[in-house]
N, C-alpha and C. Protein backbone atom coordinates (compact mmCIF):
# COMPACT_ATOMS: atom_id res chain seq x y z
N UNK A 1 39.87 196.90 -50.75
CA UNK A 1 41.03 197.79 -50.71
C UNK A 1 42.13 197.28 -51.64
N UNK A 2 42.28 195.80 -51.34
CA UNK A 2 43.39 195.48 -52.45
C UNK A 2 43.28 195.52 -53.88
N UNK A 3 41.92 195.38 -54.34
CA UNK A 3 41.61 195.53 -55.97
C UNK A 3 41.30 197.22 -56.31
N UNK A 4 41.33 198.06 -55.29
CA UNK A 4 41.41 199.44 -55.43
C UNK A 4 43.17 199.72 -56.02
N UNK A 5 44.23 199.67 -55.20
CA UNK A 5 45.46 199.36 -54.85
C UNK A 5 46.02 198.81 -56.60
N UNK A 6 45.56 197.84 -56.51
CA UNK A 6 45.88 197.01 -58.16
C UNK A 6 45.44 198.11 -59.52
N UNK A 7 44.07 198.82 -59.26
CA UNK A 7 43.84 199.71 -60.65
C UNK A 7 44.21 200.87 -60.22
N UNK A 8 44.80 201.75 -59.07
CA UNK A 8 45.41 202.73 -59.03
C UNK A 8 46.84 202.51 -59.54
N UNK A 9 47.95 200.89 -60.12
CA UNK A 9 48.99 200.72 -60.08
C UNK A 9 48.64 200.49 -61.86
N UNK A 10 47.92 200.15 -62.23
CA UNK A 10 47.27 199.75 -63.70
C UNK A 10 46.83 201.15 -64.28
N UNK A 11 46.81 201.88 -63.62
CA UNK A 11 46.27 203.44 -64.35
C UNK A 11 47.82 204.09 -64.23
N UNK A 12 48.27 203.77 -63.35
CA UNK A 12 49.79 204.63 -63.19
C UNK A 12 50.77 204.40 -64.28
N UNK A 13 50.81 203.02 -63.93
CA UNK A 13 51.13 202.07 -65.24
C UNK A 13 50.74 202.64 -66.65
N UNK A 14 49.39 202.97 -66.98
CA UNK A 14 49.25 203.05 -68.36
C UNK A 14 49.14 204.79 -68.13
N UNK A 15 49.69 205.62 -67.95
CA UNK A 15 49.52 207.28 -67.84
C UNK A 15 51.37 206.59 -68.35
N UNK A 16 52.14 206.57 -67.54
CA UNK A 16 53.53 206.06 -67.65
C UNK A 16 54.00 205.49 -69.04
N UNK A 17 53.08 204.64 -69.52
CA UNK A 17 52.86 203.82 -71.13
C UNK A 17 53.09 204.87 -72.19
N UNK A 18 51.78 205.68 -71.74
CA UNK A 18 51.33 206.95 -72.58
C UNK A 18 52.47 207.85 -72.81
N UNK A 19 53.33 209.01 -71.76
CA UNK A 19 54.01 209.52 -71.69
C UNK A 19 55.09 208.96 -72.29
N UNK A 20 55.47 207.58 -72.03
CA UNK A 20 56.79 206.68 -72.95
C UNK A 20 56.66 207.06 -74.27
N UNK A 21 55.49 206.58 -74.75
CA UNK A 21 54.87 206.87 -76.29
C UNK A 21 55.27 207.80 -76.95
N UNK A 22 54.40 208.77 -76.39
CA UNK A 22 54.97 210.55 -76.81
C UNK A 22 56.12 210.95 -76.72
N UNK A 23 56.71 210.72 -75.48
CA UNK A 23 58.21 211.22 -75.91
C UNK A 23 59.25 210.34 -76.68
N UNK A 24 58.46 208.89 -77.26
CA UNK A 24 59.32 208.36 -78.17
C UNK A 24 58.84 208.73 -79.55
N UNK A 25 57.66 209.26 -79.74
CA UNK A 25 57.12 209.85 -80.98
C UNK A 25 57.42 211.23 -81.58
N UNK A 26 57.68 211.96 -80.34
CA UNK A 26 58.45 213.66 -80.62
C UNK A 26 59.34 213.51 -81.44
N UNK A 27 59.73 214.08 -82.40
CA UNK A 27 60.94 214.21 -82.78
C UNK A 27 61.86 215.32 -82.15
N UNK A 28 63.09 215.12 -82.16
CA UNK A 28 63.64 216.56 -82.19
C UNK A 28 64.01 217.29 -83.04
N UNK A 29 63.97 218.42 -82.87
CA UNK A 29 63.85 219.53 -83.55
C UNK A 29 65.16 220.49 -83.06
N UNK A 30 65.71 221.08 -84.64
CA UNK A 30 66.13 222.17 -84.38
C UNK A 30 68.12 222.16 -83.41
N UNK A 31 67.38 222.83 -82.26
CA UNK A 31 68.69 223.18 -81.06
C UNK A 31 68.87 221.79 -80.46
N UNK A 32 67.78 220.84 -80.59
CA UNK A 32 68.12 219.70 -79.46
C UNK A 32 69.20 218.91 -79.87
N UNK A 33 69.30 218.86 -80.81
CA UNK A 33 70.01 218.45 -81.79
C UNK A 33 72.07 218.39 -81.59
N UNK A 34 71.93 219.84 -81.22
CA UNK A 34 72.99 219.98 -81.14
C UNK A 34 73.99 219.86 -80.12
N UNK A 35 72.45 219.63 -78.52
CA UNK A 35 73.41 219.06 -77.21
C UNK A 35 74.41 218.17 -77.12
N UNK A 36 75.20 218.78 -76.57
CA UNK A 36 76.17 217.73 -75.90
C UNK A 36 77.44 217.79 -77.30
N UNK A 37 77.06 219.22 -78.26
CA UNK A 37 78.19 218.78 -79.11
C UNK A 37 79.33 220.18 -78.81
N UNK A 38 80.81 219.96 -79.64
CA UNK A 38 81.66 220.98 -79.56
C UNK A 38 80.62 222.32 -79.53
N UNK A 39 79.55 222.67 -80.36
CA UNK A 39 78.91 223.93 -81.14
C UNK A 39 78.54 224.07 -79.77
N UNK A 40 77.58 223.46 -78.82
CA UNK A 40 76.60 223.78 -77.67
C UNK A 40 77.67 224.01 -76.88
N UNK A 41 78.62 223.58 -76.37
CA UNK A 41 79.65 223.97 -75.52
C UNK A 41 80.27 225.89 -75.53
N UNK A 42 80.62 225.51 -76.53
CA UNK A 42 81.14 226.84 -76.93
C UNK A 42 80.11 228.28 -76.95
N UNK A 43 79.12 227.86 -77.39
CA UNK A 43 77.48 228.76 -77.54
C UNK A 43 77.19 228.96 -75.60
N UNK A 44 77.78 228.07 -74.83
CA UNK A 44 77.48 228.53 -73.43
C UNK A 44 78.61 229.31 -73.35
N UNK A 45 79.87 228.75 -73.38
CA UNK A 45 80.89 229.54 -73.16
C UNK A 45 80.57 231.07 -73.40
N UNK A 46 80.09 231.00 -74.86
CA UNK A 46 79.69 233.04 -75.07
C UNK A 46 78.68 233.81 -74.14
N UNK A 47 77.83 232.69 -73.24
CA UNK A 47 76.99 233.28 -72.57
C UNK A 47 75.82 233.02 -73.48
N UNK A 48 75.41 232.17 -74.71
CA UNK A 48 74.49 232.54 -75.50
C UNK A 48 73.90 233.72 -76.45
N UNK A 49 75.23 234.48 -76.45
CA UNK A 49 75.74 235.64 -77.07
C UNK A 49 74.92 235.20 -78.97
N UNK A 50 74.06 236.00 -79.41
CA UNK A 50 73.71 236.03 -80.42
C UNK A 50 73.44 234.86 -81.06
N UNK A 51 72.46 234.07 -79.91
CA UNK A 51 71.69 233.13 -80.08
C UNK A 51 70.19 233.15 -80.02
N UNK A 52 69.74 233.07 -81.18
CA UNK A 52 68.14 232.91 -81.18
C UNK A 52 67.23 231.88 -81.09
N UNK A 53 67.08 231.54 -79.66
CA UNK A 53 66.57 230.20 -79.59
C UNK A 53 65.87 230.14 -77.80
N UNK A 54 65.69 228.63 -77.69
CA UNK A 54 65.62 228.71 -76.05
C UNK A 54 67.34 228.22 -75.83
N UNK A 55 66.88 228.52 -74.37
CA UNK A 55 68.38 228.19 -73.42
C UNK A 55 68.52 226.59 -73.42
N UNK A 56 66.84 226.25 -73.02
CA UNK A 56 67.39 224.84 -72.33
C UNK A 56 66.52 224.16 -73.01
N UNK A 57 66.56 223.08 -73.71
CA UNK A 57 65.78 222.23 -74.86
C UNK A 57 64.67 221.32 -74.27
């Protein structure tokens, strides 16, 4: 049971590794770009008024 326990924490572990990887390999693109600045603030304020994009990055 305990060496079961150890490679269910060693597989979690490396799925966890994996996912780190990729989302440090994504780049961003595009709208993500622009969170958190004056432009994205204001673009909610309009409601997203004559914005072609997604809502949420």
């Amino acid at each position: 049971m305990k060496k079961r326990v150890k490679i269910q924490w060693f597989v979690y572990a490396l799925v966890f590794a994996l996912f780190l990887y990729i989302g440090y390999k994504v780049p961003y693109c595009h709208d993500e770009w622009r969170w958190g600045t004056d432009a994205r603030f204001q673009l909610m304020k309009r409601g997203f008024a004559g914005y072609n994009g997604r809502y949420l990055g």
